[in-house]
Protein backbone atom coordinates (compact mmCIF):
# COMPACT_ATOMS: atom_id res chain seq x y z
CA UNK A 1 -32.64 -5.16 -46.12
CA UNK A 2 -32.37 -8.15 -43.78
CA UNK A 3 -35.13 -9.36 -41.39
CA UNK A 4 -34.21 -11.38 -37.76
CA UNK A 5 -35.81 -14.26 -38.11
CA UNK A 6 -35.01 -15.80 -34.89
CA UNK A 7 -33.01 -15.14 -31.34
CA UNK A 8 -31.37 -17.75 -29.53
CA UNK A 9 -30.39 -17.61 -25.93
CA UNK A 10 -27.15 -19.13 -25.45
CA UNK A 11 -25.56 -20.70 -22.47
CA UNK A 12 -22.94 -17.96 -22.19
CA UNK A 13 -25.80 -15.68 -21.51
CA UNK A 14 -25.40 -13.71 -25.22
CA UNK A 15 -28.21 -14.03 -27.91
CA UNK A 16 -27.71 -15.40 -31.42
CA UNK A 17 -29.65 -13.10 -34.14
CA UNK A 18 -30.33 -15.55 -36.91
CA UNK A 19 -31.21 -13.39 -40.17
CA UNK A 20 -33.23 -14.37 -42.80
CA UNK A 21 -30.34 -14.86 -45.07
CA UNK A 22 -29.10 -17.56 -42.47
CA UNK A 23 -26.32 -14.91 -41.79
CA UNK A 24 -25.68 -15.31 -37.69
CA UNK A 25 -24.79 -12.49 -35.60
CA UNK A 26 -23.67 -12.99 -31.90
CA UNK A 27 -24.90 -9.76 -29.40
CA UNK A 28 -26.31 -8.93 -25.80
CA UNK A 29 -29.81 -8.68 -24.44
CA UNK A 30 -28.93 -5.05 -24.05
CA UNK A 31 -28.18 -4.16 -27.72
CA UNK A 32 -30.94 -6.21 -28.76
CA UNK A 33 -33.25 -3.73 -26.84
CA UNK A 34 -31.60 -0.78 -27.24
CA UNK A 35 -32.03 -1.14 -30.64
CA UNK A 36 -35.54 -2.65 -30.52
CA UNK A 37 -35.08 -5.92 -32.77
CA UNK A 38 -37.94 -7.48 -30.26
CA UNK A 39 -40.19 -4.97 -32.34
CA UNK A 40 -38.66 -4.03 -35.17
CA UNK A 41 -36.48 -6.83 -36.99
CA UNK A 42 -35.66 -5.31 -40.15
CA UNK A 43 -32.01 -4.78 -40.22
CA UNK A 44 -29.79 -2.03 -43.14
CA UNK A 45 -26.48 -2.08 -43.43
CA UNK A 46 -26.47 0.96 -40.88
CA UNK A 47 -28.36 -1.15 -37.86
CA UNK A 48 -26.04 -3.15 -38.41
CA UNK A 49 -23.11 -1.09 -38.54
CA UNK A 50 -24.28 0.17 -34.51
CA UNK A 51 -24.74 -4.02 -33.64
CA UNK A 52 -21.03 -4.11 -34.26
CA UNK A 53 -20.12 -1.18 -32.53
CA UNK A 54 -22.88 -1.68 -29.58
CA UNK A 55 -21.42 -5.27 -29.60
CA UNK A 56 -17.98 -3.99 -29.18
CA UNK A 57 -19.19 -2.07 -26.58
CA UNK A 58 -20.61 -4.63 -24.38
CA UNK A 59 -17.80 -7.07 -25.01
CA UNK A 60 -14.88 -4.25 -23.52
CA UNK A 61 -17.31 -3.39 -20.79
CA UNK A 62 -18.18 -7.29 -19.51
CA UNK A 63 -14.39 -7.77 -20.02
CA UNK A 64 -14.16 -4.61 -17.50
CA UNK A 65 -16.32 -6.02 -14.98
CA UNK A 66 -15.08 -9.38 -15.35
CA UNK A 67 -11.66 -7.50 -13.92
CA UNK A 68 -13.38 -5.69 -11.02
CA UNK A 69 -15.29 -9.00 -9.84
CA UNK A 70 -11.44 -10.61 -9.08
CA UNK A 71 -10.98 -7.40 -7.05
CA UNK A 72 -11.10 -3.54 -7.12
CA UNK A 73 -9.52 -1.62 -9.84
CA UNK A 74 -8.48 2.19 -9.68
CA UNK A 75 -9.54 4.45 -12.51
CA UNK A 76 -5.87 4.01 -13.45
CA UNK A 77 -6.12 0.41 -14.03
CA UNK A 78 -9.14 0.64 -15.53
CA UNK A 79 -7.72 3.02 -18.29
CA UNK A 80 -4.56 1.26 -18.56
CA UNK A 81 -6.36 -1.91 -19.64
CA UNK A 82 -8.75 -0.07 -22.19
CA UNK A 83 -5.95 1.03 -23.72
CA UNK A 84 -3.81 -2.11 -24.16
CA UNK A 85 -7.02 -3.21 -25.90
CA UNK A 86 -6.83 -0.19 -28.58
CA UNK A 87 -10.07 1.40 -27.15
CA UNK A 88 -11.20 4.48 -28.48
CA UNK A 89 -10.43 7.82 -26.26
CA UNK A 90 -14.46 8.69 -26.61
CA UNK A 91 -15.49 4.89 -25.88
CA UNK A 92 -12.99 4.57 -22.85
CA UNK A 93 -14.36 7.94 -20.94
CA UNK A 94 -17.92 6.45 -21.92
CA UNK A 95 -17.32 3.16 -19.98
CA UNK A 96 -15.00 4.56 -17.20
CA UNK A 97 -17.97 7.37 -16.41
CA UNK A 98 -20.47 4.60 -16.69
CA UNK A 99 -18.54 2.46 -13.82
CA UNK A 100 -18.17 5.36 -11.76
CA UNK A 101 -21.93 6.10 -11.79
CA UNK A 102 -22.70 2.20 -10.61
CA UNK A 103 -19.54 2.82 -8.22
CA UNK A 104 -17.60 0.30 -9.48
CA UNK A 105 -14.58 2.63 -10.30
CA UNK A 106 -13.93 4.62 -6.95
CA UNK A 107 -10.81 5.30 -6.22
CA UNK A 108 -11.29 6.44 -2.32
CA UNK A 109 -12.40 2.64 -1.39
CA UNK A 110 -10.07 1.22 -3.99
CA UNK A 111 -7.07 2.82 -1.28
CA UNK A 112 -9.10 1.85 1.48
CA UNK A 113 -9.50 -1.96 0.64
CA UNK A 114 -5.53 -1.85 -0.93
CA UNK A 115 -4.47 -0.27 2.19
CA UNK A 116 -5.90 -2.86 4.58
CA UNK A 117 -4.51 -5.84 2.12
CA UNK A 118 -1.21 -4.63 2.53
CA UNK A 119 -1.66 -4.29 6.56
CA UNK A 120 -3.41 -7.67 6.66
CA UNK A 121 -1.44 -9.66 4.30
CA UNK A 122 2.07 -8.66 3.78
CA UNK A 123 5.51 -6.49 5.36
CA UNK A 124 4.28 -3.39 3.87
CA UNK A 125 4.85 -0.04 5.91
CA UNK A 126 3.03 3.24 5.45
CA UNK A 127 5.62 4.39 3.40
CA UNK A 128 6.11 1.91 0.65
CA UNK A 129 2.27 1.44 0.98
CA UNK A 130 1.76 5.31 -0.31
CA UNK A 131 4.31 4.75 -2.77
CA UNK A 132 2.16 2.13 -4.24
CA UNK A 133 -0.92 3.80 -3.99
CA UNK A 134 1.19 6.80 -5.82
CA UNK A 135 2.20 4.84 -8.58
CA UNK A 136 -1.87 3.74 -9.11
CA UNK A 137 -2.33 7.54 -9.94
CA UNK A 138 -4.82 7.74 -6.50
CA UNK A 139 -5.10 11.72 -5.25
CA UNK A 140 -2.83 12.50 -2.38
CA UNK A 141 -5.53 13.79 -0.40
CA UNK A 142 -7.45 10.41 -0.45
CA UNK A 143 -3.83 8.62 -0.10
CA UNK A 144 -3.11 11.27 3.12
CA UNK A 145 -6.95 10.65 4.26
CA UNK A 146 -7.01 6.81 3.98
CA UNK A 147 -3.33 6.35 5.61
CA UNK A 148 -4.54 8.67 8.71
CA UNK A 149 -7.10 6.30 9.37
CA UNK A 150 -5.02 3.76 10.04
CA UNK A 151 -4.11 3.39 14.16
CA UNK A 152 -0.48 4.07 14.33
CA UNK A 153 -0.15 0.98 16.58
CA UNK A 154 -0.86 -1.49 14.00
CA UNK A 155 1.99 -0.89 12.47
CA UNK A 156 4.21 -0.58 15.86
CA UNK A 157 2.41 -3.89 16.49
CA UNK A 158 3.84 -5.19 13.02
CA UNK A 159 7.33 -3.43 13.30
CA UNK A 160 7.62 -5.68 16.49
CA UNK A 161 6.40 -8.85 15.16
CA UNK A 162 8.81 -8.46 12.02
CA UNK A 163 11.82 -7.40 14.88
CA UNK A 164 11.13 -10.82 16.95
CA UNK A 165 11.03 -13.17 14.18
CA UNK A 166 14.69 -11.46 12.95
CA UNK A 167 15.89 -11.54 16.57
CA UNK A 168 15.14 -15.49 16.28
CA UNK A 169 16.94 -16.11 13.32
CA UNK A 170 19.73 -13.83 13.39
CA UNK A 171 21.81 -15.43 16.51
CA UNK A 172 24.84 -14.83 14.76
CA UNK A 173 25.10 -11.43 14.59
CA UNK A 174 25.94 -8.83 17.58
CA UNK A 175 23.56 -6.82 19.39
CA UNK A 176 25.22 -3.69 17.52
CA UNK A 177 25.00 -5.11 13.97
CA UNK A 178 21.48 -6.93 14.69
CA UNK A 179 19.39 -3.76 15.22
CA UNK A 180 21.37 -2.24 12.44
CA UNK A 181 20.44 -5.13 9.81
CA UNK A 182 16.73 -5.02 11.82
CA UNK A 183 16.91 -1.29 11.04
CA UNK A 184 18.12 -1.23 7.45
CA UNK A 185 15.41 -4.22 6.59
CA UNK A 186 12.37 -2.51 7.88
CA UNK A 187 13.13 0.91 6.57
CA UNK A 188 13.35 -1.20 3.18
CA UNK A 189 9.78 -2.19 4.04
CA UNK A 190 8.46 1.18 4.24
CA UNK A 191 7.91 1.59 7.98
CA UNK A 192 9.04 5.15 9.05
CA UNK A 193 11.96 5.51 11.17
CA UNK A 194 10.59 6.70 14.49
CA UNK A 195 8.44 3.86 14.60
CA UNK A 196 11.41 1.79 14.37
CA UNK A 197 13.65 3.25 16.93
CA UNK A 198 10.62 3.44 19.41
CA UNK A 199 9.80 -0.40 18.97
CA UNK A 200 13.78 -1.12 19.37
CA UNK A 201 14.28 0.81 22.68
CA UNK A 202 11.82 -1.59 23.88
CA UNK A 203 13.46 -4.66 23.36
CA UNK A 204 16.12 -5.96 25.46
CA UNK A 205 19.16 -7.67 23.87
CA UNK A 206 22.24 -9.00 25.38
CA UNK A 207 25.09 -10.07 23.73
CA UNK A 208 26.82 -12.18 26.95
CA UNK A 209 26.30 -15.35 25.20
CA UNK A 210 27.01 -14.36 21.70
CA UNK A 211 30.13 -13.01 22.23
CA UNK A 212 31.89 -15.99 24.39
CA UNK A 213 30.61 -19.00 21.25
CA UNK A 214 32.26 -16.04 18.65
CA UNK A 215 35.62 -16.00 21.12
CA UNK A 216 35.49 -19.64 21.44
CA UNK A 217 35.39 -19.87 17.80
CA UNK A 218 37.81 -17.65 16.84
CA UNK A 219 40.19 -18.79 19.38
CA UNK A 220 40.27 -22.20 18.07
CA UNK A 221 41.13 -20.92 14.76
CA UNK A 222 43.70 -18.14 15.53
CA UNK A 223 45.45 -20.04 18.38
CA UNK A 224 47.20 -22.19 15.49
CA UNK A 225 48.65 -18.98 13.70
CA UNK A 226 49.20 -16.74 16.59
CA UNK A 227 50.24 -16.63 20.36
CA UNK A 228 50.20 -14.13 23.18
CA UNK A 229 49.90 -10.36 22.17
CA UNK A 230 49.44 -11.15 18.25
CA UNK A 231 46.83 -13.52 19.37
CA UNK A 232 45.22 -10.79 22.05
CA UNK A 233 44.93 -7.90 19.07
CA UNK A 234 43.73 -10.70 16.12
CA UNK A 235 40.80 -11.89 18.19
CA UNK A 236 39.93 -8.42 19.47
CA UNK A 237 40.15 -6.84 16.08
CA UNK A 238 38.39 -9.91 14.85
CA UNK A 239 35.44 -9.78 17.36
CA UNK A 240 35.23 -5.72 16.54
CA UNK A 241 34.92 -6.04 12.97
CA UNK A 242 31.65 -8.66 14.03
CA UNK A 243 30.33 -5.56 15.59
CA UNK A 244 30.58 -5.92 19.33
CA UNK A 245 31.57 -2.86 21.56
CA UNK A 246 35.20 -2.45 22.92
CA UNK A 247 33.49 -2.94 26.37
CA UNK A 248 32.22 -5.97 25.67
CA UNK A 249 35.11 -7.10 23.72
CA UNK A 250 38.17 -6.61 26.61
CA UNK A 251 35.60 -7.87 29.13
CA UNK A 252 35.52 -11.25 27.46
CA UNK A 253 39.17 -11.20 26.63
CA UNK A 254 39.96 -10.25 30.40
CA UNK A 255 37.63 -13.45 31.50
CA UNK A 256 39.10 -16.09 28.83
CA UNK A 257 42.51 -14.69 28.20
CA UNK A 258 44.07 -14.46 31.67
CA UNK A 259 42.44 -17.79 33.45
């Protein structure tokens, strides 16, 4: 039988039991009074056995809520990390119920804060963003439930953000092969496809300018390999393949090839 002879506060905020045999045991204010040592000090090899466990206890669970203070964790998570950390199956539902009841594991406003992350801070769409929240193990009715609340024009607002910042730095391409590439990349991002086509039937692009520099071009580096009607069909093949329409194309080649 062992007797605590003294209990030290330290600055991590844990308690030092010093025994009577000058044996030191490091714990938490909560297993010290849920196992009474304020009252009764006197300590068998079977208190001591539930210190250790308690201790474990306390030790997974601040870990746990460590995690959650950086940001919110699904149930998922939560699990996932208890066990990485060889958690028992009894101890992990013990301290996953325990967060729920304090509602620090809730999965509803988990989706609701990841959902508005992805809006706020990166390309996300509604689709890739239920994909993630998928792969987190969230229900699909709190997925579906969270995702309606969302006003479809913030993302039509982002689709056309994302489209005018590509328009800007995609000069080279043609009108044609630009909303195809602006197409392709936001799909990629998750936006839905209707969203996509409605935000590009609102923008106007013209490919006047664009297609008399690719001509120019082109023309001063066929013109040294070909002449007249091998010329005519290299450039217009040439500008085709670059994806401008056969419109566009013998328009141009009626303006620069007969002057």
């Amino acid at each position: 039988m062992m007797k605590v002879s003294k209990i030290k506060k330290l600055p991590s905020g844990k308690y030092n039991l010093v025994l009577d045999n000058h044996q030191k045991f490091t714990t938490y204010d909560e297993v010290i009074l849920k196992n009474n040592l304020l009252y009764n000090p006197n300590i068998d090899s079977e208190v001591l056995n539930k210190l250790n466990k308690d201790t474990k206890h306390y030790d997974i669970y601040n870990k746990v809520l460590k995690l959650i203070s950086v940001r919110l964790r699904s149930e998922k998570e939560i699990s996932d990390y208890l066990i990485k950390n060889s958690i028992e199956v009894d101890e992990q539902q013990i301290i996953i119920d325990k967060l729920k009841d304090i509602g620090l594991i809730n999965d509803k406003n988990f989706a609701k804060a990841f959902i508005q992350d992805k809006i706020n801070f990166s390309n996300s769409g509604p689709f890739k963003i239920r994909l993630e929240l998928q792969n987190y193990k969230i229900d699909e009715d709190i997925i579906e439930s969270e995702l309606d609340n969302i006003d479809s024009k913030v993302y039509l607002d982002k689709i056309k953000k994302i489209m005018d910042k590509k328009i800007k730095t995609n000069k080279k391409y043609s009108t044609y092969i630009l909303k195809q590439k602006i197409m392709s990349d936001l799909l990629n991002m998750g936006f839905y496809r209707d969203d996509i086509n409605m935000c590009l039937n609102d923008i106007s692009l013209t490919d006047d300018n664009l297609i008399a520099v690719a001509y120019d071009k082109l023309y001063k580096k066929l013109c040294l390999k070909y002449e007249g009607n091998d010329l005519y069909r290299k450039i217009k093949e040439k500008l085709y393949q670059k994806g401008f329409s056969l419109s566009e194309i013998d328009d141009i080649l009626n303006q620069k090839m007969t002057n």
